[in-house]
Protein backbone atom coordinates (compact mmCIF):
# COMPACT_ATOMS: atom_id res chain seq x y z
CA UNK A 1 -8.57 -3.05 15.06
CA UNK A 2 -10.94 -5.35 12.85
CA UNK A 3 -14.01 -4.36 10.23
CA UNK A 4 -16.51 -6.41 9.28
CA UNK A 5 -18.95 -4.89 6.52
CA UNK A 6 -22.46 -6.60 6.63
CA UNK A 7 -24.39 -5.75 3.51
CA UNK A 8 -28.22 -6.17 4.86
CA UNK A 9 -30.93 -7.04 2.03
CA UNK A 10 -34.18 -7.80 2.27
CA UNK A 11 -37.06 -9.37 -0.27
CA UNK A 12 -40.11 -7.52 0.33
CA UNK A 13 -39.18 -4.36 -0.57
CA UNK A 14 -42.31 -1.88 -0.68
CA UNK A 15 -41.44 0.66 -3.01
CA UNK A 16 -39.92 -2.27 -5.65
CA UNK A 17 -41.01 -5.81 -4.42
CA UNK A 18 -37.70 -8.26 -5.29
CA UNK A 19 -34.95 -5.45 -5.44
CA UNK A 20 -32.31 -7.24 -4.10
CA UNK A 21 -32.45 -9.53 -6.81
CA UNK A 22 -33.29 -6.96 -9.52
CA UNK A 23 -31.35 -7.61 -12.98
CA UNK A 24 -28.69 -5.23 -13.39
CA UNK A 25 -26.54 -5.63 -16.66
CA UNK A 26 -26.99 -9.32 -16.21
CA UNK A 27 -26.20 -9.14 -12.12
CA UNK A 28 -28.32 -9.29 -9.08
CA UNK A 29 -28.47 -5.75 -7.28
CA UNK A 30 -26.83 -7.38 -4.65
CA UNK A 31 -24.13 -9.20 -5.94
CA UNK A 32 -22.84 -5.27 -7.30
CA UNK A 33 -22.79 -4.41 -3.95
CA UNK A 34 -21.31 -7.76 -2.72
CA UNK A 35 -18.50 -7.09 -5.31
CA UNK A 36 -17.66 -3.22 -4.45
CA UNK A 37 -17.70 -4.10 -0.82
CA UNK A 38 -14.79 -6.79 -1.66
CA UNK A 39 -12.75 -4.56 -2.73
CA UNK A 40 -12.33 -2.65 0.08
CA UNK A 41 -8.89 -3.11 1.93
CA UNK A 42 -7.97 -3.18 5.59
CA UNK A 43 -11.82 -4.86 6.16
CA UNK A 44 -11.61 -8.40 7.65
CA UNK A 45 -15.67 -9.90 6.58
CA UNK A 46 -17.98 -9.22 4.36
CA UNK A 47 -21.43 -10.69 5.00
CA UNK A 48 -24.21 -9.96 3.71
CA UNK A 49 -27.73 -10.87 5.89
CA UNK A 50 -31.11 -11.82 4.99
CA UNK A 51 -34.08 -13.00 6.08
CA UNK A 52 -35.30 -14.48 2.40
CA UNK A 53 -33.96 -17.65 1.41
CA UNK A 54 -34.18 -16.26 -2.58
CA UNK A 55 -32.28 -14.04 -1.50
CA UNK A 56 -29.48 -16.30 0.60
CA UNK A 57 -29.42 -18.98 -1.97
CA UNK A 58 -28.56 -17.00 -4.77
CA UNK A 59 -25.91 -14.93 -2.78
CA UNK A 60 -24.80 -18.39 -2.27
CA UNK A 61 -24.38 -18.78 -5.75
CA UNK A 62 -22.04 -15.98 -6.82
CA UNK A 63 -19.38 -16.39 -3.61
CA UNK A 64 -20.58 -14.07 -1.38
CA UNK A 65 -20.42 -15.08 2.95
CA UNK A 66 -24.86 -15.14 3.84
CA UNK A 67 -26.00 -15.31 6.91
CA UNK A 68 -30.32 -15.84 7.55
CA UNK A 69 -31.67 -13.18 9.98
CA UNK A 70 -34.96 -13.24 11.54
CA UNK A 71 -37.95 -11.56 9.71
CA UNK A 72 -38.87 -9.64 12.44
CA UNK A 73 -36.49 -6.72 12.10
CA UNK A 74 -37.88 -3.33 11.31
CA UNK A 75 -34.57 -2.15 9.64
CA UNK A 76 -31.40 -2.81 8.24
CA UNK A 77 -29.96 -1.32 11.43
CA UNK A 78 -30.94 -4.33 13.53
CA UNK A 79 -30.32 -6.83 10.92
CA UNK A 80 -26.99 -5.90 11.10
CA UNK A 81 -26.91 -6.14 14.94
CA UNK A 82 -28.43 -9.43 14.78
CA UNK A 83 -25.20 -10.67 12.87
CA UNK A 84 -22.72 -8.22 14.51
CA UNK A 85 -23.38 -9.92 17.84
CA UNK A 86 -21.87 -12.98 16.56
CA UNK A 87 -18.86 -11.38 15.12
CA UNK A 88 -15.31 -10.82 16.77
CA UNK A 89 -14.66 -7.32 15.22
CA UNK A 90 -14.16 -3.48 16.47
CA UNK A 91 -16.09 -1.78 13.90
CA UNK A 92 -19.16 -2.57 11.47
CA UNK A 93 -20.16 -0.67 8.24
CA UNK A 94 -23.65 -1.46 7.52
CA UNK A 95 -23.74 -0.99 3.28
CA UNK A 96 -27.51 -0.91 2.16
CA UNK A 97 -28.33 -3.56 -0.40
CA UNK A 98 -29.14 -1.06 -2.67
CA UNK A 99 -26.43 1.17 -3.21
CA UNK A 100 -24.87 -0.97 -6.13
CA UNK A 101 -21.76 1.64 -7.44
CA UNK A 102 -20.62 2.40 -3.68
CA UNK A 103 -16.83 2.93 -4.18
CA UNK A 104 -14.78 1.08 -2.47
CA UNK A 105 -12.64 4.14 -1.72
CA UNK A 106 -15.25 6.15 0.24
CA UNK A 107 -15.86 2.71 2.39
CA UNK A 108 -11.88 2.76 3.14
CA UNK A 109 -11.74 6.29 4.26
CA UNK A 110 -14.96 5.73 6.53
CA UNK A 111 -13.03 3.16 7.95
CA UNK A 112 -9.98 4.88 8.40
CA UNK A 113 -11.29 8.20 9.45
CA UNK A 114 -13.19 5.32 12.37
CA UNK A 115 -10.18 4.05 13.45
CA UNK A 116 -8.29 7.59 13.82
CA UNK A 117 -10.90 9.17 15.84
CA UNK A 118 -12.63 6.23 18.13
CA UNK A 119 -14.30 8.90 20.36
CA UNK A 120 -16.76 8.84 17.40
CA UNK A 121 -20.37 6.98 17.31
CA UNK A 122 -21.64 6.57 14.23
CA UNK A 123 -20.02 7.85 10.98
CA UNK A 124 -22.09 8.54 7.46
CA UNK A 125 -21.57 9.85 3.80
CA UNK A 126 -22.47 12.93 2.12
CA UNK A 127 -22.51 14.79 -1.25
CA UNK A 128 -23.22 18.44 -2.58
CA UNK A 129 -26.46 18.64 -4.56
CA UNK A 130 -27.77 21.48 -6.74
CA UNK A 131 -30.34 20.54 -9.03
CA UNK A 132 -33.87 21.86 -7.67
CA UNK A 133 -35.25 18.46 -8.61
CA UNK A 134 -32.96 16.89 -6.22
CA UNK A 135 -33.26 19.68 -3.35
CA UNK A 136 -36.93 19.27 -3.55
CA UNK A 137 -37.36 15.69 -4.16
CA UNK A 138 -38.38 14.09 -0.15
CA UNK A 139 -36.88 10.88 -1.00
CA UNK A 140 -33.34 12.76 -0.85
CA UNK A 141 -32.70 13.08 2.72
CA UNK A 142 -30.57 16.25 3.42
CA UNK A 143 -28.75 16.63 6.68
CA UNK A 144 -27.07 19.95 8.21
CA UNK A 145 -23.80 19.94 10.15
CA UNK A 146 -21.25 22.04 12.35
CA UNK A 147 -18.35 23.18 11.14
CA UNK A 148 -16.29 19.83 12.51
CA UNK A 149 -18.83 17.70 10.63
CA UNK A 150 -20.66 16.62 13.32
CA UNK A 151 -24.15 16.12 11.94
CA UNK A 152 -27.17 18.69 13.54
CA UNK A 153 -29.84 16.91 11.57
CA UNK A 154 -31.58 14.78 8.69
CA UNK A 155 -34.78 15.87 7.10
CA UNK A 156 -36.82 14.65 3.93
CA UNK A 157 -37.73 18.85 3.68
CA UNK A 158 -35.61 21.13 2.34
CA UNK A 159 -32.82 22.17 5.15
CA UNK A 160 -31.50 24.50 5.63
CA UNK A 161 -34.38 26.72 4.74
CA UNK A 162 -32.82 30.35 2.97
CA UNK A 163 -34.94 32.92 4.27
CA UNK A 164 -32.45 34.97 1.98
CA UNK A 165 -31.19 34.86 -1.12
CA UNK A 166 -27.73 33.30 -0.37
CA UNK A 167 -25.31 30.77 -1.96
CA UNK A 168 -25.43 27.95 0.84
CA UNK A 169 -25.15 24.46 -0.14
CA UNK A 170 -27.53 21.29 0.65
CA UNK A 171 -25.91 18.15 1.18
CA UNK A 172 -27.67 14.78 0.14
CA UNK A 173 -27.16 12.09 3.28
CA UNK A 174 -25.67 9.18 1.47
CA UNK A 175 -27.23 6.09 3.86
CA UNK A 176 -24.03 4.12 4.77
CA UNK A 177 -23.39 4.05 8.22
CA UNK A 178 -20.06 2.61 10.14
CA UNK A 179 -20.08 2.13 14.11
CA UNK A 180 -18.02 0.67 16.97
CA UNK A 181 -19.72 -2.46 17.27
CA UNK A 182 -20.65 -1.93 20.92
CA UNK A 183 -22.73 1.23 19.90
CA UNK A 184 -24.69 -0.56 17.10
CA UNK A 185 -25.78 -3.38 19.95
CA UNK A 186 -26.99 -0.60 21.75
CA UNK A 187 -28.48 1.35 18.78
CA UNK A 188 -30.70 -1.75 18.33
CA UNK A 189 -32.44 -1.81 21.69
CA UNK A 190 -33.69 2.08 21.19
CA UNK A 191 -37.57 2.53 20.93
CA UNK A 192 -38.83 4.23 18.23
CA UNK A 193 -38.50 8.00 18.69
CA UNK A 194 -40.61 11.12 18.02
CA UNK A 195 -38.51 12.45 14.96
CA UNK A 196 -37.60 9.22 13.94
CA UNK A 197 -41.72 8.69 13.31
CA UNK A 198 -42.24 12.29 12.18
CA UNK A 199 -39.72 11.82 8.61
CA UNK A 200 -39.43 8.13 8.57
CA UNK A 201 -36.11 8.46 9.36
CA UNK A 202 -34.13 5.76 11.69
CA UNK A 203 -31.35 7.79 12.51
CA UNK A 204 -33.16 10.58 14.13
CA UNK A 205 -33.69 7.64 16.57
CA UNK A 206 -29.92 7.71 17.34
CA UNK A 207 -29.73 11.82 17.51
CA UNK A 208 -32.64 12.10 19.61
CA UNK A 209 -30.54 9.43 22.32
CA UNK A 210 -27.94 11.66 22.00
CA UNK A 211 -25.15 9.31 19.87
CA UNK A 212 -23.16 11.56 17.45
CA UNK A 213 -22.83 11.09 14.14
CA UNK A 214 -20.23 12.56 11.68
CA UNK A 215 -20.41 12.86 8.05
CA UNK A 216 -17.44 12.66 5.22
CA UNK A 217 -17.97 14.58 2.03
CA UNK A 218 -17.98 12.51 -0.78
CA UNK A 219 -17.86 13.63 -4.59
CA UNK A 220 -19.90 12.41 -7.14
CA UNK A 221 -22.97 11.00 -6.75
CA UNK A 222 -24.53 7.99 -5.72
CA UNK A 223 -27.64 5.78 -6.97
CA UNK A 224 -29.75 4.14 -4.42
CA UNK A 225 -32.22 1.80 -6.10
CA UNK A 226 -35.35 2.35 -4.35
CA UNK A 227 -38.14 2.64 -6.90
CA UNK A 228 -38.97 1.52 -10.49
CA UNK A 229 -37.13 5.09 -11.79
CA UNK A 230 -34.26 4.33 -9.83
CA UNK A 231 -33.62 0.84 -11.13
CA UNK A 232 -34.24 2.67 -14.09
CA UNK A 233 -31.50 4.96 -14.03
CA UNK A 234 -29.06 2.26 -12.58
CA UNK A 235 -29.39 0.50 -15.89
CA UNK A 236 -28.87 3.59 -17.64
CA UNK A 237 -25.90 4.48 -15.98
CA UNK A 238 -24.21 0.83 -16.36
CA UNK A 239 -25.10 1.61 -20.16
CA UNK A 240 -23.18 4.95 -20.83
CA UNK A 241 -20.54 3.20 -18.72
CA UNK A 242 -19.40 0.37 -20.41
């Protein structure tokens, strides 16, 4: 069994034009990821695919193995496809650009867990959350499950909604996903879907065609740099680290 990680990264970000090359602690957002990812053991590539050549060109620079992709993809899903159908592998996890203090650890047990239970689609991260800013904040996409982790759904609302006063948990959907490579090819031929449009959402896209997807419980949290406030706290958190 073989893994290749492909770290997909795009320019034109909307919400924070540039990201990918963002200054971290003296770093490129990227080249964090790029770094994490190599740590990761029993995983054979790690690529990471663009479709600026900024962006190629300066992963160039610092080591890493880039691959152009066409500008026409609508997600990070199908930029990873695009390379994926090139590669000689079993198994791809897709690691957003912009999740710069992914552990390495979490990335081996996805892998792992994908290799002990190949029945399995698609396979995703997840955390506990608490904090009512969190809970409420749509930019934190929660997602229920079934008792064997299977995932039931994703939503930018608050789910599951406590029509009593009860001590459930939510669980923050941590947006690393790893597939058998002949299910991501497939994934990227899907049309659009209903929920998918409804929360902005891709993976509803994959639920509503009926591919499973199981979550691990992570601890901690994780920082996805999306906005201005989350670059923000990034640097912050670099800061009280070192």
């Amino acid at each position: 069994m073989t893994t290749a990680i492909i770290i997909p990264a795009r320019y034109a970000s909307t919400r924070l034009p540039g990201k990918a090359l963002a200054d971290i602690n003296g770093k490129p957002l990227i080249q964090w990821v790029f770094e994490a990812c190599k740590k990761v053991k029993n995983v054979d590539q790690v690529i990471l695919a663009t479709d600026h050549e900024l962006v190629f060109n300066t992963a160039k620079s610092f080591g890493a193995d880039a691959i152009m992709t066409s500008e026409d993809h609508k997600s990070g899903t199908d930029r990873c496809a695009e390379v994926a159908e090139n590669l000689d592998c079993d198994y791809i996890i897709n690691v957003q650009g912009d999740e710069p203090f992914i552990d390495p650890n979490h990335l081996e047990a996805m892998n792992s867990y994908l290799y002990e239970n190949p029945e399995i689609d698609i396979l995703t991260l997840y955390h506990e959350i608490s904090a009512a800013s969190e809970i409420l904040n749509p930019s934190n996409v929660k997602l229920t499950k079934t008792i064997d982790q299977k995932v039931l759904y994703f939503s930018r609302a608050v789910i599951p909604y406590k029509r009593n006063e009860q001590d459930n948990p939510y669980y923050k959907h941590v947006g690393i996903y790893a597939f058998r490579k002949d299910v991501l090819l497939k994934l990227a031929k899907l049309k659009p879907s209903m929920l998918e449009n409804t929360e902005s959402l891709e993976q509803l896209r994959w639920l509503e065609n009926g591919y499973n997807i199981y979550a691990l419980e992570i601890q901690g949290t994780s920082i996805g740099v999306d906005t201005p406030d989350d670059l923000k706290e990034a640097r912050n958190f670099l800061k009280n680290r070192y």
